[in-house]
Protein backbone atom coordinates (compact mmCIF):
# COMPACT_ATOMS: atom_id res chain seq x y z
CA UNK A 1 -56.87 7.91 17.98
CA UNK A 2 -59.74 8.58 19.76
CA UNK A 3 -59.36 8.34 24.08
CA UNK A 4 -62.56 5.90 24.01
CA UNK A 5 -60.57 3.11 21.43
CA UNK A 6 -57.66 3.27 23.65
CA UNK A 7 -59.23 2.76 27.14
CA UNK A 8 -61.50 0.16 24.96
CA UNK A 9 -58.23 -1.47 23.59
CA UNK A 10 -56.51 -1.34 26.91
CA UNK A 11 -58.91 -3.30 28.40
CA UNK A 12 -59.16 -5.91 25.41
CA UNK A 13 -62.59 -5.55 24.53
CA UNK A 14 -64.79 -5.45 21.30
CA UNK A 15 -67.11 -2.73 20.80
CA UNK A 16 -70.15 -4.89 21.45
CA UNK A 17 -68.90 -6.03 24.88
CA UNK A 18 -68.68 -2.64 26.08
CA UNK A 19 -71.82 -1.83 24.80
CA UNK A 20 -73.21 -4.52 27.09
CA UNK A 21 -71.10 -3.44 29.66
CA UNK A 22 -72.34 0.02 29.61
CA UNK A 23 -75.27 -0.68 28.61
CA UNK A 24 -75.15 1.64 25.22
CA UNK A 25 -75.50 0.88 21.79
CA UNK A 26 -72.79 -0.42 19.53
CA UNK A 27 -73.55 2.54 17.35
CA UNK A 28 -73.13 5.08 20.03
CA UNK A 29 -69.72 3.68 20.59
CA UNK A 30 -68.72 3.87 16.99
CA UNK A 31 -70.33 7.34 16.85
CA UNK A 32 -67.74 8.27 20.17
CA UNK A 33 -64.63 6.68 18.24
CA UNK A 34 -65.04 8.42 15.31
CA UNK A 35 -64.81 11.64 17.50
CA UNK A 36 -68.55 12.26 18.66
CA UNK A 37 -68.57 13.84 22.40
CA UNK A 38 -70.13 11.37 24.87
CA UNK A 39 -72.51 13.22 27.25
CA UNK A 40 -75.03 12.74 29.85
CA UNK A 41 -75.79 9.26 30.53
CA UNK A 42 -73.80 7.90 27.90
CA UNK A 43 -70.75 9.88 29.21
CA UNK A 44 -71.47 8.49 32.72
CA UNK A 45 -71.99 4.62 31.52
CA UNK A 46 -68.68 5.05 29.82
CA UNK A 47 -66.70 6.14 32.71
CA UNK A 48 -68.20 3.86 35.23
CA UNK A 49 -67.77 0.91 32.96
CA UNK A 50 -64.07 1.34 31.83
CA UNK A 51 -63.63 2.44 35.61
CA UNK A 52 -62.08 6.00 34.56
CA UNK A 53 -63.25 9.49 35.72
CA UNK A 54 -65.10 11.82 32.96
CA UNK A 55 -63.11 14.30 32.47
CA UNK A 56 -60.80 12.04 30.80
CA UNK A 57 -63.09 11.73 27.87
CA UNK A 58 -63.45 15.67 27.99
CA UNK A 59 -59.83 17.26 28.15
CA UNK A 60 -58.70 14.62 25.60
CA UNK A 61 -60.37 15.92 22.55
CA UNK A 62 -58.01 18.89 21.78
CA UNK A 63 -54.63 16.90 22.04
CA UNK A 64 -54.07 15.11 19.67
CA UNK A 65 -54.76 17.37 16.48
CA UNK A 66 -52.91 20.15 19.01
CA UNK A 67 -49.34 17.63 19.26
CA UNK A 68 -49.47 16.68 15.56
CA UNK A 69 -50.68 20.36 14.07
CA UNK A 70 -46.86 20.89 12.11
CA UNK A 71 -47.16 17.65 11.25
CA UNK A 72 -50.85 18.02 9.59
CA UNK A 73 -49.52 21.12 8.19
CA UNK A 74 -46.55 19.24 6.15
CA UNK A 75 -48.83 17.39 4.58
CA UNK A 76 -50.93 19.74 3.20
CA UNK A 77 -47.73 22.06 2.05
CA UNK A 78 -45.97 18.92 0.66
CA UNK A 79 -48.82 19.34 -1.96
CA UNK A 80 -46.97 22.47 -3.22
CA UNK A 81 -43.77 21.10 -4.16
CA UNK A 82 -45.26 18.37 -6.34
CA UNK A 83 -48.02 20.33 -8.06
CA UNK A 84 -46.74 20.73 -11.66
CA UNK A 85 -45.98 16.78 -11.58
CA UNK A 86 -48.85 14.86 -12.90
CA UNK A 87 -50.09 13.19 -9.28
CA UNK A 88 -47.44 14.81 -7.09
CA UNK A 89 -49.84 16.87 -5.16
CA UNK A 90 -51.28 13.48 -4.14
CA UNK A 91 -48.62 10.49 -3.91
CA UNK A 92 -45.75 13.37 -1.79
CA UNK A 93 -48.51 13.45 0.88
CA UNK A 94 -49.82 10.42 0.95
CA UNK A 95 -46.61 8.57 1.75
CA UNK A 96 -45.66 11.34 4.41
CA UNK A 97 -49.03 10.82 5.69
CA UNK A 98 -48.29 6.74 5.77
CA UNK A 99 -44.64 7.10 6.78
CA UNK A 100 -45.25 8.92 9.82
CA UNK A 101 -48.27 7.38 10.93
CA UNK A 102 -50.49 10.36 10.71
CA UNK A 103 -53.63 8.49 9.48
CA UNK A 104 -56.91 10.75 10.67
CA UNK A 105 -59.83 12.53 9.27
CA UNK A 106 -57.50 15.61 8.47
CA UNK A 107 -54.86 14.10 6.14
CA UNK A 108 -57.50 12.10 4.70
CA UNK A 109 -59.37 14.91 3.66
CA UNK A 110 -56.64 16.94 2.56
CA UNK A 111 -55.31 13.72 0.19
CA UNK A 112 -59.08 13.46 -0.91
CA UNK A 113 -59.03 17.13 -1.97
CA UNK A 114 -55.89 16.80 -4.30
CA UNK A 115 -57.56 13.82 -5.35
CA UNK A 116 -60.38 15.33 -6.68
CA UNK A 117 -58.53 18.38 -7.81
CA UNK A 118 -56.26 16.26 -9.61
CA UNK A 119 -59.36 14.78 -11.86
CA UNK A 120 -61.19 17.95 -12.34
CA UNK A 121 -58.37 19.34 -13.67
CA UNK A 122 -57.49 17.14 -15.85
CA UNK A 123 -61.19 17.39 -17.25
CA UNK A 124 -61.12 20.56 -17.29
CA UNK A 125 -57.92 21.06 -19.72
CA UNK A 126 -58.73 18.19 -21.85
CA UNK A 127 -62.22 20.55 -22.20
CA UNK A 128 -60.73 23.90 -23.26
CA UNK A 129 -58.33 21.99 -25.18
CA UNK A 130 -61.79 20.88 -27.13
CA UNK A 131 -62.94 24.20 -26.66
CA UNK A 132 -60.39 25.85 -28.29
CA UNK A 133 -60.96 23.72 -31.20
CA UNK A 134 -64.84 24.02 -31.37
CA UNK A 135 -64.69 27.95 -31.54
CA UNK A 136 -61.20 28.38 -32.74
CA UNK A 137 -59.05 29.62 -30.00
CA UNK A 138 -55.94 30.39 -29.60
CA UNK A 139 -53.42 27.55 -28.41
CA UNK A 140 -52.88 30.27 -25.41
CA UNK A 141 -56.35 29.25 -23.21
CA UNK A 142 -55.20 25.54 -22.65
CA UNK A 143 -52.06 27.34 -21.02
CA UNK A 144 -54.49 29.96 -19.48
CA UNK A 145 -56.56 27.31 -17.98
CA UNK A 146 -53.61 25.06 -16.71
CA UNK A 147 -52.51 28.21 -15.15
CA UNK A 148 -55.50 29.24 -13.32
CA UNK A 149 -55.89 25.78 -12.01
CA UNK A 150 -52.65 25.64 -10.39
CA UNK A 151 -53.00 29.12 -8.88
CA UNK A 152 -56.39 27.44 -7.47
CA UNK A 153 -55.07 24.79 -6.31
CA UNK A 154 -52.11 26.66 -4.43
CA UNK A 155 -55.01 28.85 -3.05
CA UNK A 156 -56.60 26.20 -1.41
CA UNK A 157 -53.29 24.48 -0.31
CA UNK A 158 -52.45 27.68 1.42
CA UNK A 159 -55.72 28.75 2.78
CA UNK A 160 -56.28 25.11 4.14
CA UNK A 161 -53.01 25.50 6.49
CA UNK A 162 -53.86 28.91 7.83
CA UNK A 163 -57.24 27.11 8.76
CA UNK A 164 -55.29 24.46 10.59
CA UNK A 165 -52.75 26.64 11.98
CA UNK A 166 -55.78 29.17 13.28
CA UNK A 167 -58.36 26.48 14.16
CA UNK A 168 -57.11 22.84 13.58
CA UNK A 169 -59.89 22.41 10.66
CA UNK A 170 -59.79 22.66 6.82
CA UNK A 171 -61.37 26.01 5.60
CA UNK A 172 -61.92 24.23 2.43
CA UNK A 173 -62.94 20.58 2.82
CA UNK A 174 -64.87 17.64 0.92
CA UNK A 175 -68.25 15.93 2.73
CA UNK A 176 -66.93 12.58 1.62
CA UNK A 177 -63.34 11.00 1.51
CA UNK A 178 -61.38 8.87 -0.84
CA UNK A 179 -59.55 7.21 1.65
């Protein structure tokens, strides 16, 4: 959660009213709460109308991906142990990601990956299985393909949480999210 929601929470106010408090714009206060740093004037304006020094806005921003890291991590592994059941690599992590209350750009990323992954796959077999029809295949490149897929997809599982471990990012990440 980001430091500027809480202090804004705290002090029971809508965005708007803070924005006319500090004399910002709505959007730049959305922009700050979903993770934007506030500086300059802005970051002044803030501190001076929720009556709190700067630096509180500045040493915040590694914390809470730093406390919930293992956590993040989980998630994205829990994909593994599901991944040969149709949707497993998506519902195991979602409800960890639910049942523990770890709700952020991360987790929703890495659930909108195995999304995704999850539907191109399943194009892509129900292709070669077409495929291997239209130029007379063997039965063995439907197997092939399911196989490389999975070996993909545990690639990206894996290289995804040495990214967080290393840098508390996704190496391999979506512009968009399902979630």
């Amino acid at each position: 959660m980001s430091i500027l929601l809480e202090l804004r929470d705290k002090l029971n106010l809508t965005q708007e009213e803070l924005a006319e408090k500090a004399n910002i714009s709505v959007r730049t206060i959305q922009r700050i709460e979903a993770g934007t740093k506030p500086k300059g004037f802005t970051l002044e304006a803030l501190s001076k109308a929720l009556g709190v020094n700067k630096d509180v806005f500045l040493e915040y921003e590694i914390k809470p991906i730093e406390s919930n890291k293992n956590l993040i991590k989980y998630i994205n592994l829990s994909s593994i142990l599901l991944l040969i059941i149709p949707l497993g690599s998506i519902i195991l992590p979602l409800i960890i990601m639910y049942w523990k209350k770890q709700i952020n750009t991360i987790t929703r990323q890495i659930i909108s990956i195995q999304i995704l992954w999850t539907l191109a796959s399943i194009l892509l077999v129900i292709a070669s299985s077409f495929l291997k029809n239209w130029f007379s295949l063997s039965n063995q490149v439907t197997t092939f393909t399911i196989l490389t897929l999975l070996v993909v997809n545990l690639y990206i599982i894996l290289r995804n949480t040495l990214e967080i471990e290393k840098k508390d990012r996704l190496r391999i990440k979506l512009n968009f999210s399902f979630l």
